[in-house]
Protein backbone atom coordinates (compact mmCIF):
# COMPACT_ATOMS: atom_id res chain seq x y z
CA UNK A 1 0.00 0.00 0.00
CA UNK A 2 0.72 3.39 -0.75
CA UNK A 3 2.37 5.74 1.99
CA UNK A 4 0.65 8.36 0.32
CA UNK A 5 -2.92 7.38 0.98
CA UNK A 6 -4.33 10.61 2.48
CA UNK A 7 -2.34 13.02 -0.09
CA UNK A 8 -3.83 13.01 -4.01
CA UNK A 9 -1.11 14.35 -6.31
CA UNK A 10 -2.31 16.90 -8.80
CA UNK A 11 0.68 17.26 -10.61
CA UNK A 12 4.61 17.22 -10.04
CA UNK A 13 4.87 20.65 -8.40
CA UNK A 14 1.95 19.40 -5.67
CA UNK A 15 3.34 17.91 -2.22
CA UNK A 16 3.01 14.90 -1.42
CA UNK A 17 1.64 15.58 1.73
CA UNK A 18 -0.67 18.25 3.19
CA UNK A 19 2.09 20.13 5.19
CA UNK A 20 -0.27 22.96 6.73
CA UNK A 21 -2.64 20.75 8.60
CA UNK A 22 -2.17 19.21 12.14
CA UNK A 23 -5.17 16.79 11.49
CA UNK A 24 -3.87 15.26 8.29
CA UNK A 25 -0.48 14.87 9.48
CA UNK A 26 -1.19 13.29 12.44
CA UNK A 27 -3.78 10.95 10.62
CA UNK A 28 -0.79 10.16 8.36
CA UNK A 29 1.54 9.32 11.43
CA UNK A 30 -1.42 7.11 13.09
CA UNK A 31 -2.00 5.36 9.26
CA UNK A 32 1.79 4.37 9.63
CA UNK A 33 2.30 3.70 12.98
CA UNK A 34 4.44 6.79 13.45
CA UNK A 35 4.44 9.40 16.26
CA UNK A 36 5.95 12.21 17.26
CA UNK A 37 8.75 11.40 20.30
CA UNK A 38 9.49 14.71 23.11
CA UNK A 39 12.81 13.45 23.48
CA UNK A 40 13.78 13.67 19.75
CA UNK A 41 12.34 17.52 19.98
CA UNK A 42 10.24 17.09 16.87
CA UNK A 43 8.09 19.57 15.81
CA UNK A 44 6.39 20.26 12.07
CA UNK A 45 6.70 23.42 10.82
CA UNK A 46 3.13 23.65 9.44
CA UNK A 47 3.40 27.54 8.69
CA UNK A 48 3.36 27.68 4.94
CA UNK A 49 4.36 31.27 5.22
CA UNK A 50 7.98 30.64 7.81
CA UNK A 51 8.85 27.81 4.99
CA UNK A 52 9.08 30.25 2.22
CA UNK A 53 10.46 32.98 4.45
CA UNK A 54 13.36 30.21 4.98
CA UNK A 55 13.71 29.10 1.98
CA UNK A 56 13.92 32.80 0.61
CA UNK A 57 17.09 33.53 2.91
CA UNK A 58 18.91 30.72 1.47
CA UNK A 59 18.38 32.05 -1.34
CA UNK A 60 19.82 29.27 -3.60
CA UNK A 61 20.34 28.60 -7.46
CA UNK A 62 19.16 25.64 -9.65
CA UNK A 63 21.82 22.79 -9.27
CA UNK A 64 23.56 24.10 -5.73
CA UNK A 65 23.89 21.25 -2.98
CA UNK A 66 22.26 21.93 0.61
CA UNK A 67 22.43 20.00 3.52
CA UNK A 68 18.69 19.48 5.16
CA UNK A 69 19.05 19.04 9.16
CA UNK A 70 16.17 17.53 10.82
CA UNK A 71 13.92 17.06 7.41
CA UNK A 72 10.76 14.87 9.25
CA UNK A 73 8.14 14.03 6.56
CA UNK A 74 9.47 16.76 4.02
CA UNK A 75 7.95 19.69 4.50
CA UNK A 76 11.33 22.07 3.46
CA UNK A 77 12.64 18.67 1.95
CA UNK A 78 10.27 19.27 -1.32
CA UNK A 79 10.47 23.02 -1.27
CA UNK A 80 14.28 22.59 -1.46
CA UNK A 81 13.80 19.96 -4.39
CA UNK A 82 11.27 22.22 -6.14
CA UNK A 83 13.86 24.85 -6.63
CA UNK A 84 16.13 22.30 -8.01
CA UNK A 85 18.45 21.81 -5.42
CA UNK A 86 20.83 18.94 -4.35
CA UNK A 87 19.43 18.11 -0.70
CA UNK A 88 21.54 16.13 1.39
CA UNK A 89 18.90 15.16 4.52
CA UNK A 90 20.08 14.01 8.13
CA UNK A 91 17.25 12.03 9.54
CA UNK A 92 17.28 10.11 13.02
CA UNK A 93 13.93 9.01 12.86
CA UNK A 94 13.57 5.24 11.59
CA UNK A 95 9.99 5.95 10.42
CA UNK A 96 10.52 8.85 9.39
CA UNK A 97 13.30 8.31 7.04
CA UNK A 98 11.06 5.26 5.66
CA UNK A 99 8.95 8.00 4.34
CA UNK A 100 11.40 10.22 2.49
CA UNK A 101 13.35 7.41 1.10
CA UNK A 102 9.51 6.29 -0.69
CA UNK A 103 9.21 10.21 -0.96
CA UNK A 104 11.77 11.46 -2.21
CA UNK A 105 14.09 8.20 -2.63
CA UNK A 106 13.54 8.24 -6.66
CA UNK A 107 15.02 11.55 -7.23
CA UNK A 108 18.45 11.66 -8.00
CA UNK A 109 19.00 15.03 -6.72
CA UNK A 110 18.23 14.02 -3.02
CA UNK A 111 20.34 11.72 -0.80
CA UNK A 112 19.35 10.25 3.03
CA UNK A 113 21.65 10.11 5.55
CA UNK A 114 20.00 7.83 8.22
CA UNK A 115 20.94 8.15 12.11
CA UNK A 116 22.23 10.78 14.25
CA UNK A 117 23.74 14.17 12.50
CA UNK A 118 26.15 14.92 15.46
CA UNK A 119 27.47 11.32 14.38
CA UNK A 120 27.10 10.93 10.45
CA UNK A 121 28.18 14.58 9.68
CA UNK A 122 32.05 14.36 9.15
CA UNK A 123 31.75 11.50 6.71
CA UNK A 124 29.29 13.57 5.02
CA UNK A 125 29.43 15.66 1.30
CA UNK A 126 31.05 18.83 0.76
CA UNK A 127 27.91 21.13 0.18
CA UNK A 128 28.31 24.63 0.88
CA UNK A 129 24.76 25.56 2.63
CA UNK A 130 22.55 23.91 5.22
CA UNK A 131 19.11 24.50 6.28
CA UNK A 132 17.51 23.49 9.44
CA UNK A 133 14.58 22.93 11.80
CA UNK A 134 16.89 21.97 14.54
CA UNK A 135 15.61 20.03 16.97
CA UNK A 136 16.27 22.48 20.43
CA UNK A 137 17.84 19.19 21.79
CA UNK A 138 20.96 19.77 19.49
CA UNK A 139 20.89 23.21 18.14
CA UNK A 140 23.81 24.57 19.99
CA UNK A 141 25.83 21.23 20.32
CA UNK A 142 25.07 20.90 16.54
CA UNK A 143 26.38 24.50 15.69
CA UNK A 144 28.91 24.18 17.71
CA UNK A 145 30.59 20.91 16.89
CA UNK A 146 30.36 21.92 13.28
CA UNK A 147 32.47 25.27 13.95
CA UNK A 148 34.82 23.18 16.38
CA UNK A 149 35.55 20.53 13.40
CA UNK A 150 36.08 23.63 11.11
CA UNK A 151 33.18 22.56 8.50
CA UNK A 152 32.35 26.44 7.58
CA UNK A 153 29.07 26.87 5.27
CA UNK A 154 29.09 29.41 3.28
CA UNK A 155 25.08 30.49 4.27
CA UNK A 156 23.15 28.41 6.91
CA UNK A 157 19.56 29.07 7.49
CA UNK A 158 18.47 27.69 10.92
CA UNK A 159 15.13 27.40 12.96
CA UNK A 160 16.27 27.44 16.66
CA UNK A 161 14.88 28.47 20.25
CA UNK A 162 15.09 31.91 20.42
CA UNK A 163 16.71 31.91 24.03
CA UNK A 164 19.45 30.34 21.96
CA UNK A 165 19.46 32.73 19.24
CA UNK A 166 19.21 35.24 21.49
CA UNK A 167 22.78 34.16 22.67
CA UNK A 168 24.36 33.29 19.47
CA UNK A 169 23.94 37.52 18.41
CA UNK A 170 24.71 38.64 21.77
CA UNK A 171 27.12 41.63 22.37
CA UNK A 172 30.19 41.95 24.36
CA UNK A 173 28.87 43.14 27.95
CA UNK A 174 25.32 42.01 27.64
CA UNK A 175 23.96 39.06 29.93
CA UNK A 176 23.50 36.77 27.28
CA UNK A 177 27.09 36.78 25.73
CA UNK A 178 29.12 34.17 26.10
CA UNK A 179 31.47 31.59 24.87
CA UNK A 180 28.84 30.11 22.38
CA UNK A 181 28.68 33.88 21.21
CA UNK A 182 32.39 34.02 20.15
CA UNK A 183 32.33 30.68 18.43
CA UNK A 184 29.56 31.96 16.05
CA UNK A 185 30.64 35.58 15.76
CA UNK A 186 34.42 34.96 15.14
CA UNK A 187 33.15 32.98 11.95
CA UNK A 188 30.11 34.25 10.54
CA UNK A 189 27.82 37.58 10.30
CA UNK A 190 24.29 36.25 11.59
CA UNK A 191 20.90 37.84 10.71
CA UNK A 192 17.80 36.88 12.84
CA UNK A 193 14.90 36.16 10.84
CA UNK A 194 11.08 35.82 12.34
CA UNK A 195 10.17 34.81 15.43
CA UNK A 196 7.68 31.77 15.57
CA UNK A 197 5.19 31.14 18.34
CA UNK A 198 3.48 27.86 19.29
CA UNK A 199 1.06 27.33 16.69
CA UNK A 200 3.55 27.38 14.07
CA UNK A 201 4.38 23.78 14.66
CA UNK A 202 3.29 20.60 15.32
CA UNK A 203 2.94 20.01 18.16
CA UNK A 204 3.16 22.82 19.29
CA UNK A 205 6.35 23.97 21.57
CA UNK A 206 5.65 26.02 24.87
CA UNK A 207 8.93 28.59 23.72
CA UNK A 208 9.49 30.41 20.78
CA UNK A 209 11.11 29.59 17.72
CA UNK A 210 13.12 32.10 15.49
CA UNK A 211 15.28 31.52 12.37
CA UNK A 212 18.51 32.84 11.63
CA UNK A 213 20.69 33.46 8.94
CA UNK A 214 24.58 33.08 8.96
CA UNK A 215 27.10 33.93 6.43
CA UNK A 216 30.35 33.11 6.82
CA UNK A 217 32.29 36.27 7.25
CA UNK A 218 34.38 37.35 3.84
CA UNK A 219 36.75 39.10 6.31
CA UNK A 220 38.29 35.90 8.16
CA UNK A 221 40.35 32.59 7.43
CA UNK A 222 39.27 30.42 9.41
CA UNK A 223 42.55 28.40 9.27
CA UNK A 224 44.06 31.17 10.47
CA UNK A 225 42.89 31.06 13.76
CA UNK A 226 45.09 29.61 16.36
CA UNK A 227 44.23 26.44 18.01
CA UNK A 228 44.62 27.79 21.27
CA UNK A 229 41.08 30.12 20.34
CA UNK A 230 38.04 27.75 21.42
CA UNK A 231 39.76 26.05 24.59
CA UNK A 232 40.93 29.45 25.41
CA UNK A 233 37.58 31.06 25.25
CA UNK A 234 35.84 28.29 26.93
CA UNK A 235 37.92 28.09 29.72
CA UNK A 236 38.31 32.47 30.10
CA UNK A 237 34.05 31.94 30.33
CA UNK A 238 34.14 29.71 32.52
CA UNK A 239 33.96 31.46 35.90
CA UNK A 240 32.34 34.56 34.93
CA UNK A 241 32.31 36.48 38.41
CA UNK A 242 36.46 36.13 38.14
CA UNK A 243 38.50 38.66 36.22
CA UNK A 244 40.72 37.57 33.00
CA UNK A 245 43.81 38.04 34.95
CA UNK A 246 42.61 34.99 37.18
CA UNK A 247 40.91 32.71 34.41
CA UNK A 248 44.06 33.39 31.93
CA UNK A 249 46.40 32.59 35.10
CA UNK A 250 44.53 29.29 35.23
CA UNK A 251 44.25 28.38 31.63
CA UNK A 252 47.96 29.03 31.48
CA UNK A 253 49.01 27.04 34.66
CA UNK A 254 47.03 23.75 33.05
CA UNK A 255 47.44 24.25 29.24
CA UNK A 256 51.17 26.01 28.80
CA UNK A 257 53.39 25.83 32.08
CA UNK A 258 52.09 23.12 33.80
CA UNK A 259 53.00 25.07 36.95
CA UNK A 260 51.98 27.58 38.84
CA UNK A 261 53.40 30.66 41.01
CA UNK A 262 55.34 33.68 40.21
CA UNK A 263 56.26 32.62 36.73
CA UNK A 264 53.25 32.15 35.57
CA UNK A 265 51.94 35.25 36.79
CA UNK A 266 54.54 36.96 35.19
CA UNK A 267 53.56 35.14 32.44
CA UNK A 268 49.86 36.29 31.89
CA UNK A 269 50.25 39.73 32.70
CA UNK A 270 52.68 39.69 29.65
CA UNK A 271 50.07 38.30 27.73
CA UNK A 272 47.39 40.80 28.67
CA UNK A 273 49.63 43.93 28.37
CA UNK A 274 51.06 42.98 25.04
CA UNK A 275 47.08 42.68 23.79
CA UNK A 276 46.49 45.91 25.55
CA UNK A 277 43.87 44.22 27.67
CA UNK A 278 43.41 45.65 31.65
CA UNK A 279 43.58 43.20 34.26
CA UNK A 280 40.51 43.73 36.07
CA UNK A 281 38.49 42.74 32.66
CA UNK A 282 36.01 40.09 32.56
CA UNK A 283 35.46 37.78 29.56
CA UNK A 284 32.24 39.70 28.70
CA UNK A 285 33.57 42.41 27.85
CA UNK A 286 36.20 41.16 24.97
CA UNK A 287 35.07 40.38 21.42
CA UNK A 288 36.18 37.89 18.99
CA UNK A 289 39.37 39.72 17.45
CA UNK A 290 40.47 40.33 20.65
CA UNK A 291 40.12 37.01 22.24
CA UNK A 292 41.62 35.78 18.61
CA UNK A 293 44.51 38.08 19.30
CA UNK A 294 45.33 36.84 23.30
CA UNK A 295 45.14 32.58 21.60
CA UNK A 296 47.70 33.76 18.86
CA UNK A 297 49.98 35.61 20.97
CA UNK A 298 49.97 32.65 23.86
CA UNK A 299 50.72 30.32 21.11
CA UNK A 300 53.30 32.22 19.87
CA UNK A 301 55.00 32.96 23.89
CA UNK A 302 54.71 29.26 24.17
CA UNK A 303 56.86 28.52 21.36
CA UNK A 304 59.29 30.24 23.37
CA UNK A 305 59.37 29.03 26.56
């Protein structure tokens, strides 16, 4: 039997499924024995309107190859294929994957990658954009492990918690800034896009939703950075309430002396004076270039030690 029995096709350009109703999806789901599981963070966006407003920031060309994250039943999955784009989909879901593969699966333009993203996503293609509905159980760690293994986009177009995005745009000295907010910043110029209550999705999430555009910056290598950069940031975050002088002090006694005491004292208030950086300043307060500065100026001081 048919997966699609509660969907008539028209014509090619017609989804499969009906996308905008709660009712017919989750007749679909109960016709296949599928459901939606909290854990996973699944939720549909069934607001015909947010799709195209995505799919406009992506703003893609006939024949480019995009990385889907989180596809479902293939809402974004067939909007991406109607614009003739190579879609690359990460799917956890079992079930759900059984219905893109029947779908989608004859199209030689799209490609399922079955099991967990945060897993499957370094022996993955080389496209240059993604899109997502992240589920708000990996957004961040998703983000983040794909900046950490240096696999840059060139334009990503993400659905997110707002709480989250809310931190990812954050500026030096607000509350929300943090590590997370240098990671993203150092690498790409980030655009928030509309914010999406409840009823947008099914089912329907008790926080807000809100997309966001990133562009990886034209103004940055990202090779260039020093390696030093993320465990240095991470660690100067870590105790927010302390100044830099003491969180540098204590990177530096268990990353580049091994030891502590008057050298290396001496040695971190070198490093802050030569970046120009006052030793009563909290993490907060520094941006990306600067914090970029202090991890390629340790790196080079430990070279000479």
């Amino acid at each position: 039997m048919s997966l699609l029995t509660d969907a008539v096709r028209i014509s090619s350009a017609d989804p499969p499924l009906n996308y905008d109703s709660p009712a017919a999806l989750r007749a679909f789901l109960e016709a296949q024995g599928l459901g939606m599981r909290k854990r996973l963070g699944q939720h549909f966006l069934i607001n015909p309107r947010a799709r195209g407003h995505l799919l406009d920031a992506l703003d893609l060309s006939p024949g480019e190859g995009v990385w889907e994250i989180g596809p479902g039943l293939g809402a974004m999955t067939f909007g991406l294929l109607e614009q003739g784009l190579r879609v690359r989909a990460f799917e956890l879901d079992s079930g759900f994957c059984q219905v893109l593969t029947q779908l989608f699966g004859d199209n030689p333009r799209f490609c399922l990658v079955p099991g967990d993203v945060l897993k499957t996503w370094p022996q993955a293609g080389d496209e240059r954009y993604l899109l997502g509905n992240l589920p708000y159980t990996i957004g961040s760690r998703l983000v983040g492990a794909l900046i950490e293994g240096r696999r840059f986009f060139t334009r990503m177009v993400v659905l997110l918690q707002r709480e989250l995005v809310q931190r990812m745009i954050a500026r030096p000295g607000s509350k929300d800034y943090s590590s997370f907010s240098v990671l993203c910043q150092s690498f790409y110029t980030m655009s928030p896009l509309s914010v999406l209550k409840g009823p947008s999705f099914y089912p329907a999430p008790h926080v807000d939703s809100q997309g966001l555009r990133l562009e990886l910056r034209a103004d940055v290598r990202p090779d260039s950075y020093s390696p030093l950069f993320q465990p240095l940031v991470r660690r100067l975050f870590a105790s927010r309430r302390k100044t830099i002088n003491h969180n540098l002090y204590d990177y530096v006694v268990s990353t580049i002396l091994k030891t502590g005491g008057l050298e290396a004292q001496e040695f971190t208030r070198k490093a802050l004076e030569r970046c120009g950086i006052p030793e009563n300043t909290r993490a907060e307060a520094l941006d990306g270039e600067t914090f970029a500065a202090l991890a390629a100026l340790l790196e080079g001081m430990k070279l000479h030690i």
